[in-house]
C-alpha atoms as a PDB file:
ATOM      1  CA  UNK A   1       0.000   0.000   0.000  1.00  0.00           C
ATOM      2  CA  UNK A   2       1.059   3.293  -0.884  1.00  0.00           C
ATOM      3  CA  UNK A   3       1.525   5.971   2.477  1.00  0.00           C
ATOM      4  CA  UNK A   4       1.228   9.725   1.868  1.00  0.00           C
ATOM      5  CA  UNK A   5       2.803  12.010   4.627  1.00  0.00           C
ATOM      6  CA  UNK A   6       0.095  14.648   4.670  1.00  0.00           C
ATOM      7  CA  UNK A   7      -0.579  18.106   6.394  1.00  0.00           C
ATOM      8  CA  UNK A   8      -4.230  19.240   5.309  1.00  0.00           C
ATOM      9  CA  UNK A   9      -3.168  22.529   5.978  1.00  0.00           C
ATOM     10  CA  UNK A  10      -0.533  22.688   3.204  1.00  0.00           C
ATOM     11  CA  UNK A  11      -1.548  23.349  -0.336  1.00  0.00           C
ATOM     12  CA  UNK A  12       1.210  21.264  -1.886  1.00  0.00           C
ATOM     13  CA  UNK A  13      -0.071  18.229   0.330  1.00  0.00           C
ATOM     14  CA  UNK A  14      -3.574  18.766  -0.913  1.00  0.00           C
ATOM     15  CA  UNK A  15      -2.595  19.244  -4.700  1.00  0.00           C
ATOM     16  CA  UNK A  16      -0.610  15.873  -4.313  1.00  0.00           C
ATOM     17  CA  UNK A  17      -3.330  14.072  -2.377  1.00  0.00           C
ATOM     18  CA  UNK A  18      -5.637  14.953  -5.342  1.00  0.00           C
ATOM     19  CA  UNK A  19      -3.437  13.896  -7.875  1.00  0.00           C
ATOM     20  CA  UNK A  20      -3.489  10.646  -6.296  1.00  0.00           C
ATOM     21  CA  UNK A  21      -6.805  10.553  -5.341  1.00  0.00           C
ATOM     22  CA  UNK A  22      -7.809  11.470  -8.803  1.00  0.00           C
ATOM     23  CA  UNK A  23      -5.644   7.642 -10.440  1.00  0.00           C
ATOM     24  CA  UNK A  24      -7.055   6.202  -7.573  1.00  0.00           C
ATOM     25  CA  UNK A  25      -4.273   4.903  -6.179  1.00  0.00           C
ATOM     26  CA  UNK A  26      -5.051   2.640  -2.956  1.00  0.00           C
ATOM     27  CA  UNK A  27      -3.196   4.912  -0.317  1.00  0.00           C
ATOM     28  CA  UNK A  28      -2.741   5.538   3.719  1.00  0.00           C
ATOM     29  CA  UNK A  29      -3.116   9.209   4.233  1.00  0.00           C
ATOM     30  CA  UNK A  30      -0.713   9.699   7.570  1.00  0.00           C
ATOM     31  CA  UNK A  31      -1.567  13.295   9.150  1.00  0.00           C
ATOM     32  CA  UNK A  32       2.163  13.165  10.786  1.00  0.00           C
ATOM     33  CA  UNK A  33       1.592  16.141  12.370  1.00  0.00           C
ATOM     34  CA  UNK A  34      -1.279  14.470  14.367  1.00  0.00           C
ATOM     35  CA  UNK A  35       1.021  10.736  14.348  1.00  0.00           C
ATOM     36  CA  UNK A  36       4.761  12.147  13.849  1.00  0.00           C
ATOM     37  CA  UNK A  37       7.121   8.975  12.684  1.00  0.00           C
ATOM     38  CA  UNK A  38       9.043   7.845  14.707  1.00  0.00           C
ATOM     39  CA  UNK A  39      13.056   8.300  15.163  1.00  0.00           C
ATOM     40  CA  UNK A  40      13.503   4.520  13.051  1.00  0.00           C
ATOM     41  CA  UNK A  41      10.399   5.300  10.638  1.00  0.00           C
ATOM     42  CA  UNK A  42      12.198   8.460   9.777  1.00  0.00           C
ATOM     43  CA  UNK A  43      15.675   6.786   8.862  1.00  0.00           C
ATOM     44  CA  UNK A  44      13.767   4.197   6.869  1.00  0.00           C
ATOM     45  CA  UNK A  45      12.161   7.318   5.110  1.00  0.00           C
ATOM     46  CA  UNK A  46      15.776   9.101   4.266  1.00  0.00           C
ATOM     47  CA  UNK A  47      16.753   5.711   3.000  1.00  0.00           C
ATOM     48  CA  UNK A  48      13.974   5.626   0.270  1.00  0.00           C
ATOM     49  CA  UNK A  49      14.365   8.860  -0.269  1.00  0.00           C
ATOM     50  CA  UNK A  50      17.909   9.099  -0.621  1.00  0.00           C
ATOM     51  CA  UNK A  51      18.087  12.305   1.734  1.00  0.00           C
ATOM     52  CA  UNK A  52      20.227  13.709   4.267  1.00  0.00           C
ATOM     53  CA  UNK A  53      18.379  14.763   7.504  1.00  0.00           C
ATOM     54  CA  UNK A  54      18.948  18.591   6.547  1.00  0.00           C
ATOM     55  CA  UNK A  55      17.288  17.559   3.041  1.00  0.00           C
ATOM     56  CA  UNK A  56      14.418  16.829   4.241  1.00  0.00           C
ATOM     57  CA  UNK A  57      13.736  19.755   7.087  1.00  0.00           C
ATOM     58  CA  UNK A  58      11.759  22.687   6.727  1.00  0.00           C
ATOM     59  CA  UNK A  59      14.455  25.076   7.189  1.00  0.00           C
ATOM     60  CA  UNK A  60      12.094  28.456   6.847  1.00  0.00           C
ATOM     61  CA  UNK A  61      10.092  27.233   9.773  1.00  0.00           C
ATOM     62  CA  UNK A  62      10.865  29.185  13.139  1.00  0.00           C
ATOM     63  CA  UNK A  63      11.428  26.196  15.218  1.00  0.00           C
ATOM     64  CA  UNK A  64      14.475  25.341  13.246  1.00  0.00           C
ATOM     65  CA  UNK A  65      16.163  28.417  13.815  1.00  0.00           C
ATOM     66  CA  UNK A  66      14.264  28.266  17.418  1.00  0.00           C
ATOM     67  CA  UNK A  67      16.498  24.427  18.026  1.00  0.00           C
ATOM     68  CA  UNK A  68      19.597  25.963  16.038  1.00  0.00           C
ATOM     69  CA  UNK A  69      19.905  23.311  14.242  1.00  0.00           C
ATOM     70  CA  UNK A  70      21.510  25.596  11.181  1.00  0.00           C
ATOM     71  CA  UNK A  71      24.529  24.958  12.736  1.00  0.00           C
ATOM     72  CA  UNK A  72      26.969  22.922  10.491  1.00  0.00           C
ATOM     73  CA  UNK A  73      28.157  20.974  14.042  1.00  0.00           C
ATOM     74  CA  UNK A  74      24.377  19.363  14.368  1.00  0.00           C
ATOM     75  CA  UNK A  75      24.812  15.591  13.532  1.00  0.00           C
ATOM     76  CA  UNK A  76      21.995  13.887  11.770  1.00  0.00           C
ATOM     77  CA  UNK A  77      20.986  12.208  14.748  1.00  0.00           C
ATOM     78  CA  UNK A  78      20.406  15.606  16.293  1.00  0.00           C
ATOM     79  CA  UNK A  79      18.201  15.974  13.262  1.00  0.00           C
ATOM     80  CA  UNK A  80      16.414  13.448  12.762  1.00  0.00           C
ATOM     81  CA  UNK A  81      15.513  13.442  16.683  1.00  0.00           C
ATOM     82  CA  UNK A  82      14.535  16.964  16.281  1.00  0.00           C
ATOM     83  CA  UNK A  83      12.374  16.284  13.329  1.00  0.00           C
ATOM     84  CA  UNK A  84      10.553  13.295  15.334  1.00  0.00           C
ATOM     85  CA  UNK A  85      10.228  15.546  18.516  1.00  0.00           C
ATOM     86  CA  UNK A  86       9.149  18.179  16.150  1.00  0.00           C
ATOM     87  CA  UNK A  87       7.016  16.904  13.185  1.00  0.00           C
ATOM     88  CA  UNK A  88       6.441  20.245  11.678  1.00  0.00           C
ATOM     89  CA  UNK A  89       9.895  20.436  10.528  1.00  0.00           C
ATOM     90  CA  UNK A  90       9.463  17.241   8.413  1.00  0.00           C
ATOM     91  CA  UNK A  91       9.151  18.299   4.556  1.00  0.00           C
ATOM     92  CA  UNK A  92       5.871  17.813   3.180  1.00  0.00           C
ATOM     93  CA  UNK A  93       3.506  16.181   1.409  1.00  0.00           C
ATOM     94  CA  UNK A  94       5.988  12.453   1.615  1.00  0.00           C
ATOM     95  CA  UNK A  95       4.866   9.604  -0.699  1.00  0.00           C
ATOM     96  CA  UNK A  96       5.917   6.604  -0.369  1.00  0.00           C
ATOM     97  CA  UNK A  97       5.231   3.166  -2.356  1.00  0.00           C
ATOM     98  CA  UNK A  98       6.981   0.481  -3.669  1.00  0.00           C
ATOM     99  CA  UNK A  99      10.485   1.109  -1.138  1.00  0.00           C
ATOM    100  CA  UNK A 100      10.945   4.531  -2.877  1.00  0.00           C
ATOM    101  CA  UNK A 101       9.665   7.621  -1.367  1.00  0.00           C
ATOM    102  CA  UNK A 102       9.746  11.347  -3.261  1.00  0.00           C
ATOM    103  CA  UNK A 103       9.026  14.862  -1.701  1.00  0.00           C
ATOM    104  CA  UNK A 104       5.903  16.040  -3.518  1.00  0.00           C
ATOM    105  CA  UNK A 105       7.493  19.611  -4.404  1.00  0.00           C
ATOM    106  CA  UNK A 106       5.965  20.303  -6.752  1.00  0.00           C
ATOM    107  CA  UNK A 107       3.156  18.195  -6.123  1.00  0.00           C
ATOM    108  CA  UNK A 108       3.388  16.156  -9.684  1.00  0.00           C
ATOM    109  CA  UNK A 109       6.501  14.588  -8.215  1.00  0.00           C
ATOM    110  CA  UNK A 110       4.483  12.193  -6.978  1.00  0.00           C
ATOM    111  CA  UNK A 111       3.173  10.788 -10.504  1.00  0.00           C
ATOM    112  CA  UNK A 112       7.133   9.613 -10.487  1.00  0.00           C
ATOM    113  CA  UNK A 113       6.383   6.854  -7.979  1.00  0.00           C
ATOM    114  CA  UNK A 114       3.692   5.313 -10.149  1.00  0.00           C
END
């Protein structure tokens, strides 16, 4: 089954849960702001995606800057605990099927997956 990392809120999430909703692809909609992956889930994710932590963080959101975690000394461990602790710094929308994930920016990245 396909999994879609999804923030209702964001219009990029929305435009790629359409697009997928529209081929009807059989898909898990994960609000991870409501159920945040976990510090393993999130590895697993960077695998697939072939990401580095700092990749895949939201670095215009306040709460990075708030947890410094600009700072080239921050190991990815730092950052991928910060991004589990802290969900909203986690890129978005996130599909994943197949063992291959892709940020959906723009959203038509997803159609890659499929």
């Amino acid at each position: 089954m396909a999994v879609l990392y999804h923030n209702p809120r964001c219009s990029k999430s929305r435009a790629a849960l359409a697009l997928l909703q529209e081929r009807e692809i059989d898909l898990e909609v994960v609000r991870y702001l409501e159920t945040p992956p976990d510090e393993a889930s999130l590895r697993e994710l960077l695998g697939q995606l072939d990401m580095t932590p700092l990749e895949l963080m939201r670095r215009g959101e306040a709460r990075y800057r708030e947890l410094g975690l600009q700072g080239a000394d921050i190991s990815d461990d730092d950052r991928i605990r910060a991004m589990a602790d802290n969900p909203i710094l986690i890129e978005r929308p996130v599909f994943i099927t197949n063992g291959r994930a892709v940020v959906g920016r723009p959203p038509e990245r997803v159609l890659e997956l499929l």
